[in-house]
Structures are given as C-alpha cells and as structure tokens.
C-alpha atoms as a PDB file:
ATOM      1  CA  UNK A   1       9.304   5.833  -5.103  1.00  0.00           C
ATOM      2  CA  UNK A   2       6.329   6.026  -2.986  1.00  0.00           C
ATOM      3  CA  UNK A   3       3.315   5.133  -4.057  1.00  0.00           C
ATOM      4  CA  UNK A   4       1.089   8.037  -3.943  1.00  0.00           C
ATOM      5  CA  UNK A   5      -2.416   7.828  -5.521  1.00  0.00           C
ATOM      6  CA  UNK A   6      -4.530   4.810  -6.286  1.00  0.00           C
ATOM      7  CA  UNK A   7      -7.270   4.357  -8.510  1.00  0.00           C
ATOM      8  CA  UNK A   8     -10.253   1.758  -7.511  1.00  0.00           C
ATOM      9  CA  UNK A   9     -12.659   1.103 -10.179  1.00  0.00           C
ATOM     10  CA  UNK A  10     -16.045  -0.861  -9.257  1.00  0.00           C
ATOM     11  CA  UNK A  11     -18.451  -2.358 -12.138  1.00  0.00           C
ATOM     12  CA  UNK A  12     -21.074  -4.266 -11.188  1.00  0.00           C
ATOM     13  CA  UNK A  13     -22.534  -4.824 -14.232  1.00  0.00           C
ATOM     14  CA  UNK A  14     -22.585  -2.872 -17.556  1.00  0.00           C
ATOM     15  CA  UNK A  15     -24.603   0.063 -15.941  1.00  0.00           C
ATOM     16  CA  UNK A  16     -23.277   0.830 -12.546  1.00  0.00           C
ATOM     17  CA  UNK A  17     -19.287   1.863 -12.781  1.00  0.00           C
ATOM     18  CA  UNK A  18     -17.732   3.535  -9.787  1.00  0.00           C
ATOM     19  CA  UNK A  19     -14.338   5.139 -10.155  1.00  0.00           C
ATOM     20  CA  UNK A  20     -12.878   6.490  -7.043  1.00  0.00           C
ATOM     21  CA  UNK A  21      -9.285   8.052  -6.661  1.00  0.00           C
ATOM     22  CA  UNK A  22      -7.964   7.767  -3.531  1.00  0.00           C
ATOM     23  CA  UNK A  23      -4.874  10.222  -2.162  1.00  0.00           C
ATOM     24  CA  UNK A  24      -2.278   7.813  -0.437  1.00  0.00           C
ATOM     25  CA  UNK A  25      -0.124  10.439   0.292  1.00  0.00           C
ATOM     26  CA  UNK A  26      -2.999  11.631   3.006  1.00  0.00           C
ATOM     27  CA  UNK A  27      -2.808   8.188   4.129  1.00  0.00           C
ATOM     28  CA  UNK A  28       1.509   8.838   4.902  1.00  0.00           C
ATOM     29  CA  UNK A  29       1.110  11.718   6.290  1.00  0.00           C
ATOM     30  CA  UNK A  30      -1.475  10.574   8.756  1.00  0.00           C
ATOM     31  CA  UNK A  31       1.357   7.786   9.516  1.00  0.00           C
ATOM     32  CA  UNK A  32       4.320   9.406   9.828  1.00  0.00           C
ATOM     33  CA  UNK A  33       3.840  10.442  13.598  1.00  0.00           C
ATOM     34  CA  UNK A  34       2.984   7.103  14.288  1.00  0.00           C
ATOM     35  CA  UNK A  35       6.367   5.690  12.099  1.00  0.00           C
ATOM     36  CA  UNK A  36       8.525   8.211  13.673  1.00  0.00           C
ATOM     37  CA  UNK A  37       7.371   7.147  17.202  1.00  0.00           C
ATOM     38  CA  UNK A  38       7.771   3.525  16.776  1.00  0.00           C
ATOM     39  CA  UNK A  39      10.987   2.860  14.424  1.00  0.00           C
ATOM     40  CA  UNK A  40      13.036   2.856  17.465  1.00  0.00           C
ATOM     41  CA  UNK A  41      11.075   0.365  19.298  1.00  0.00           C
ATOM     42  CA  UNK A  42      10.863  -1.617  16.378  1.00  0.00           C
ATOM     43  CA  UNK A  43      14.565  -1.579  15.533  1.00  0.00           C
ATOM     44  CA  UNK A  44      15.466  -2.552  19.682  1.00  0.00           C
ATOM     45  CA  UNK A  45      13.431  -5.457  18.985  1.00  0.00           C
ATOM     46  CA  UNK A  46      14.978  -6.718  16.001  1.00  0.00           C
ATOM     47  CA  UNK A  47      18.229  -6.375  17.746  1.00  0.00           C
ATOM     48  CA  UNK A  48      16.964  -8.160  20.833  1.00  0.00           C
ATOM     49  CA  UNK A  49      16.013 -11.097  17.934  1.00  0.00           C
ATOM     50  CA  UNK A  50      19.254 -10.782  16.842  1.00  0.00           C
ATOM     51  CA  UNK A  51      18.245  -9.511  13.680  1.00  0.00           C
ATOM     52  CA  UNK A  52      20.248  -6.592  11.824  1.00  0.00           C
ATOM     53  CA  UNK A  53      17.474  -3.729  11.549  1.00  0.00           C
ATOM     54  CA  UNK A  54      18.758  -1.723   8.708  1.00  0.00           C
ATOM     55  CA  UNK A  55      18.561  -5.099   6.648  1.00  0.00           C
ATOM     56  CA  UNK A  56      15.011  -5.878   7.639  1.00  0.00           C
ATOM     57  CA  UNK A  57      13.870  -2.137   6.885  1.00  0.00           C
ATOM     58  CA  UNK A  58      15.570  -2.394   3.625  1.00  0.00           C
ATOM     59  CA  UNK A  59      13.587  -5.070   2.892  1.00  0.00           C
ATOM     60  CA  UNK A  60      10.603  -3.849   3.656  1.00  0.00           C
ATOM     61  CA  UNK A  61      11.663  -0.075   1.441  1.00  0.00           C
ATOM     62  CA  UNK A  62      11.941  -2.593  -1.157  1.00  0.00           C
ATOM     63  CA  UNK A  63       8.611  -3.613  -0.812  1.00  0.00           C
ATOM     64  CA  UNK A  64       6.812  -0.635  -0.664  1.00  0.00           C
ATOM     65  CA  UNK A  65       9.273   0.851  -3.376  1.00  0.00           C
ATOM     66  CA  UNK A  66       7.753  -2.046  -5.907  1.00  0.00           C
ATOM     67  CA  UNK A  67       4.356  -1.133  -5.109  1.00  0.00           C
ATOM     68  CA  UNK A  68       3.197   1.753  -8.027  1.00  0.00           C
ATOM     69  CA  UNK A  69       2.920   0.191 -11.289  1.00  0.00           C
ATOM     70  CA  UNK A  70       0.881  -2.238  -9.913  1.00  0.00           C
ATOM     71  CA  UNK A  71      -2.421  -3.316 -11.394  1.00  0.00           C
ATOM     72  CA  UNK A  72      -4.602  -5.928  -9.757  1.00  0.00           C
ATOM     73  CA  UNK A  73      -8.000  -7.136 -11.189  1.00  0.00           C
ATOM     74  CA  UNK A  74     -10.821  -9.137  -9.583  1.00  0.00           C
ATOM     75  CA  UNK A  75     -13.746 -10.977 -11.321  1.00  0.00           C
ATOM     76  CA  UNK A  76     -16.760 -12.368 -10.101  1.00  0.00           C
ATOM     77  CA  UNK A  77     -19.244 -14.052 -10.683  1.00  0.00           C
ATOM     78  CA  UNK A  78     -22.539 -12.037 -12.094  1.00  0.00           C
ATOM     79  CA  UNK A  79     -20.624  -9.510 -13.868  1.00  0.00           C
ATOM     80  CA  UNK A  80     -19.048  -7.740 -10.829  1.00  0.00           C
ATOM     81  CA  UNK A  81     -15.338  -6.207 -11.611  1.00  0.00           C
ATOM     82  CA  UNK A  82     -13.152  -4.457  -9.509  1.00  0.00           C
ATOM     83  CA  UNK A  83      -9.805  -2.657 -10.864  1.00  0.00           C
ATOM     84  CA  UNK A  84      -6.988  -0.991  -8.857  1.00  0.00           C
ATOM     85  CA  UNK A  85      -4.130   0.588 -10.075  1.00  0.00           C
ATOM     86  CA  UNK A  86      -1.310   2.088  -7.593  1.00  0.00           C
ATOM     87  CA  UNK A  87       0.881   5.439  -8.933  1.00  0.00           C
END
C-alpha cells in the first residue's frame, strides 16, 4: 500500500495548534512522469554495478510499502510539538 495522505500537526504552545492535511497522492502523480522516465536508467546502472535491479527495487517497494501507519512525534523545548501521521 501506498501511502496516500499525511497529517502534520503543529502546537506551539497551548494556544496556537495548526493541523494541516496534506494529499500525497498529488505528490505521486506529479512523480510518476519523472519515475517512468528514469527506471530504465536507473535499472542499466545497477546492472553496470553488477547489482540485480528487480532486488534493489524490491527493496525499496518494501520501504515505501511500510511507510502508512507511521506516527512520528517531535518535542521541543518551550512547549513546541509537532505530530505526523502517514495513511
């Protein structure tokens, strides 16, 4: 699964809370030309490493298959939060 929304919560504060969703699947559609375009060149230069391609893109599908679900939270000093969660 792709991950395809994010939400990015700011607090600075108890007051001033800033919740923004962000569309990621705007964000893959803006890269797909760009993927499409370079995946070849990519894989002849793994095979010019002597690398096998189709393991090394696995790998990175895994990757960005792991991605929703994740939650990461950041605390600062002064009261200042920030929260993102990936769908």
């Amino acid at each position: 699964m792709i991950p395809m929304m994010a939400v990015l919560r700011v607090e600075r504060g108890q007051r001033r809370r800033v919740r923004l969703w962000l569309p990621l699947f705007l964000l893959w559609l803006l890269a797909l030309p760009v993927l499409v375009v370079a995946l070849p060149v990519v894989a002849i230069i793994l095979l010019a490493y002597s690398r096998n391609p189709l393991r090394v893109f696995a790998a990175y599908w895994s990757v960005l298959s792991a991605i929703p679900g994740s939650h990461i939270e950041v605390s600062g000093r002064r009261g200042h939060h920030v929260t993102m969660h990936v769908y």
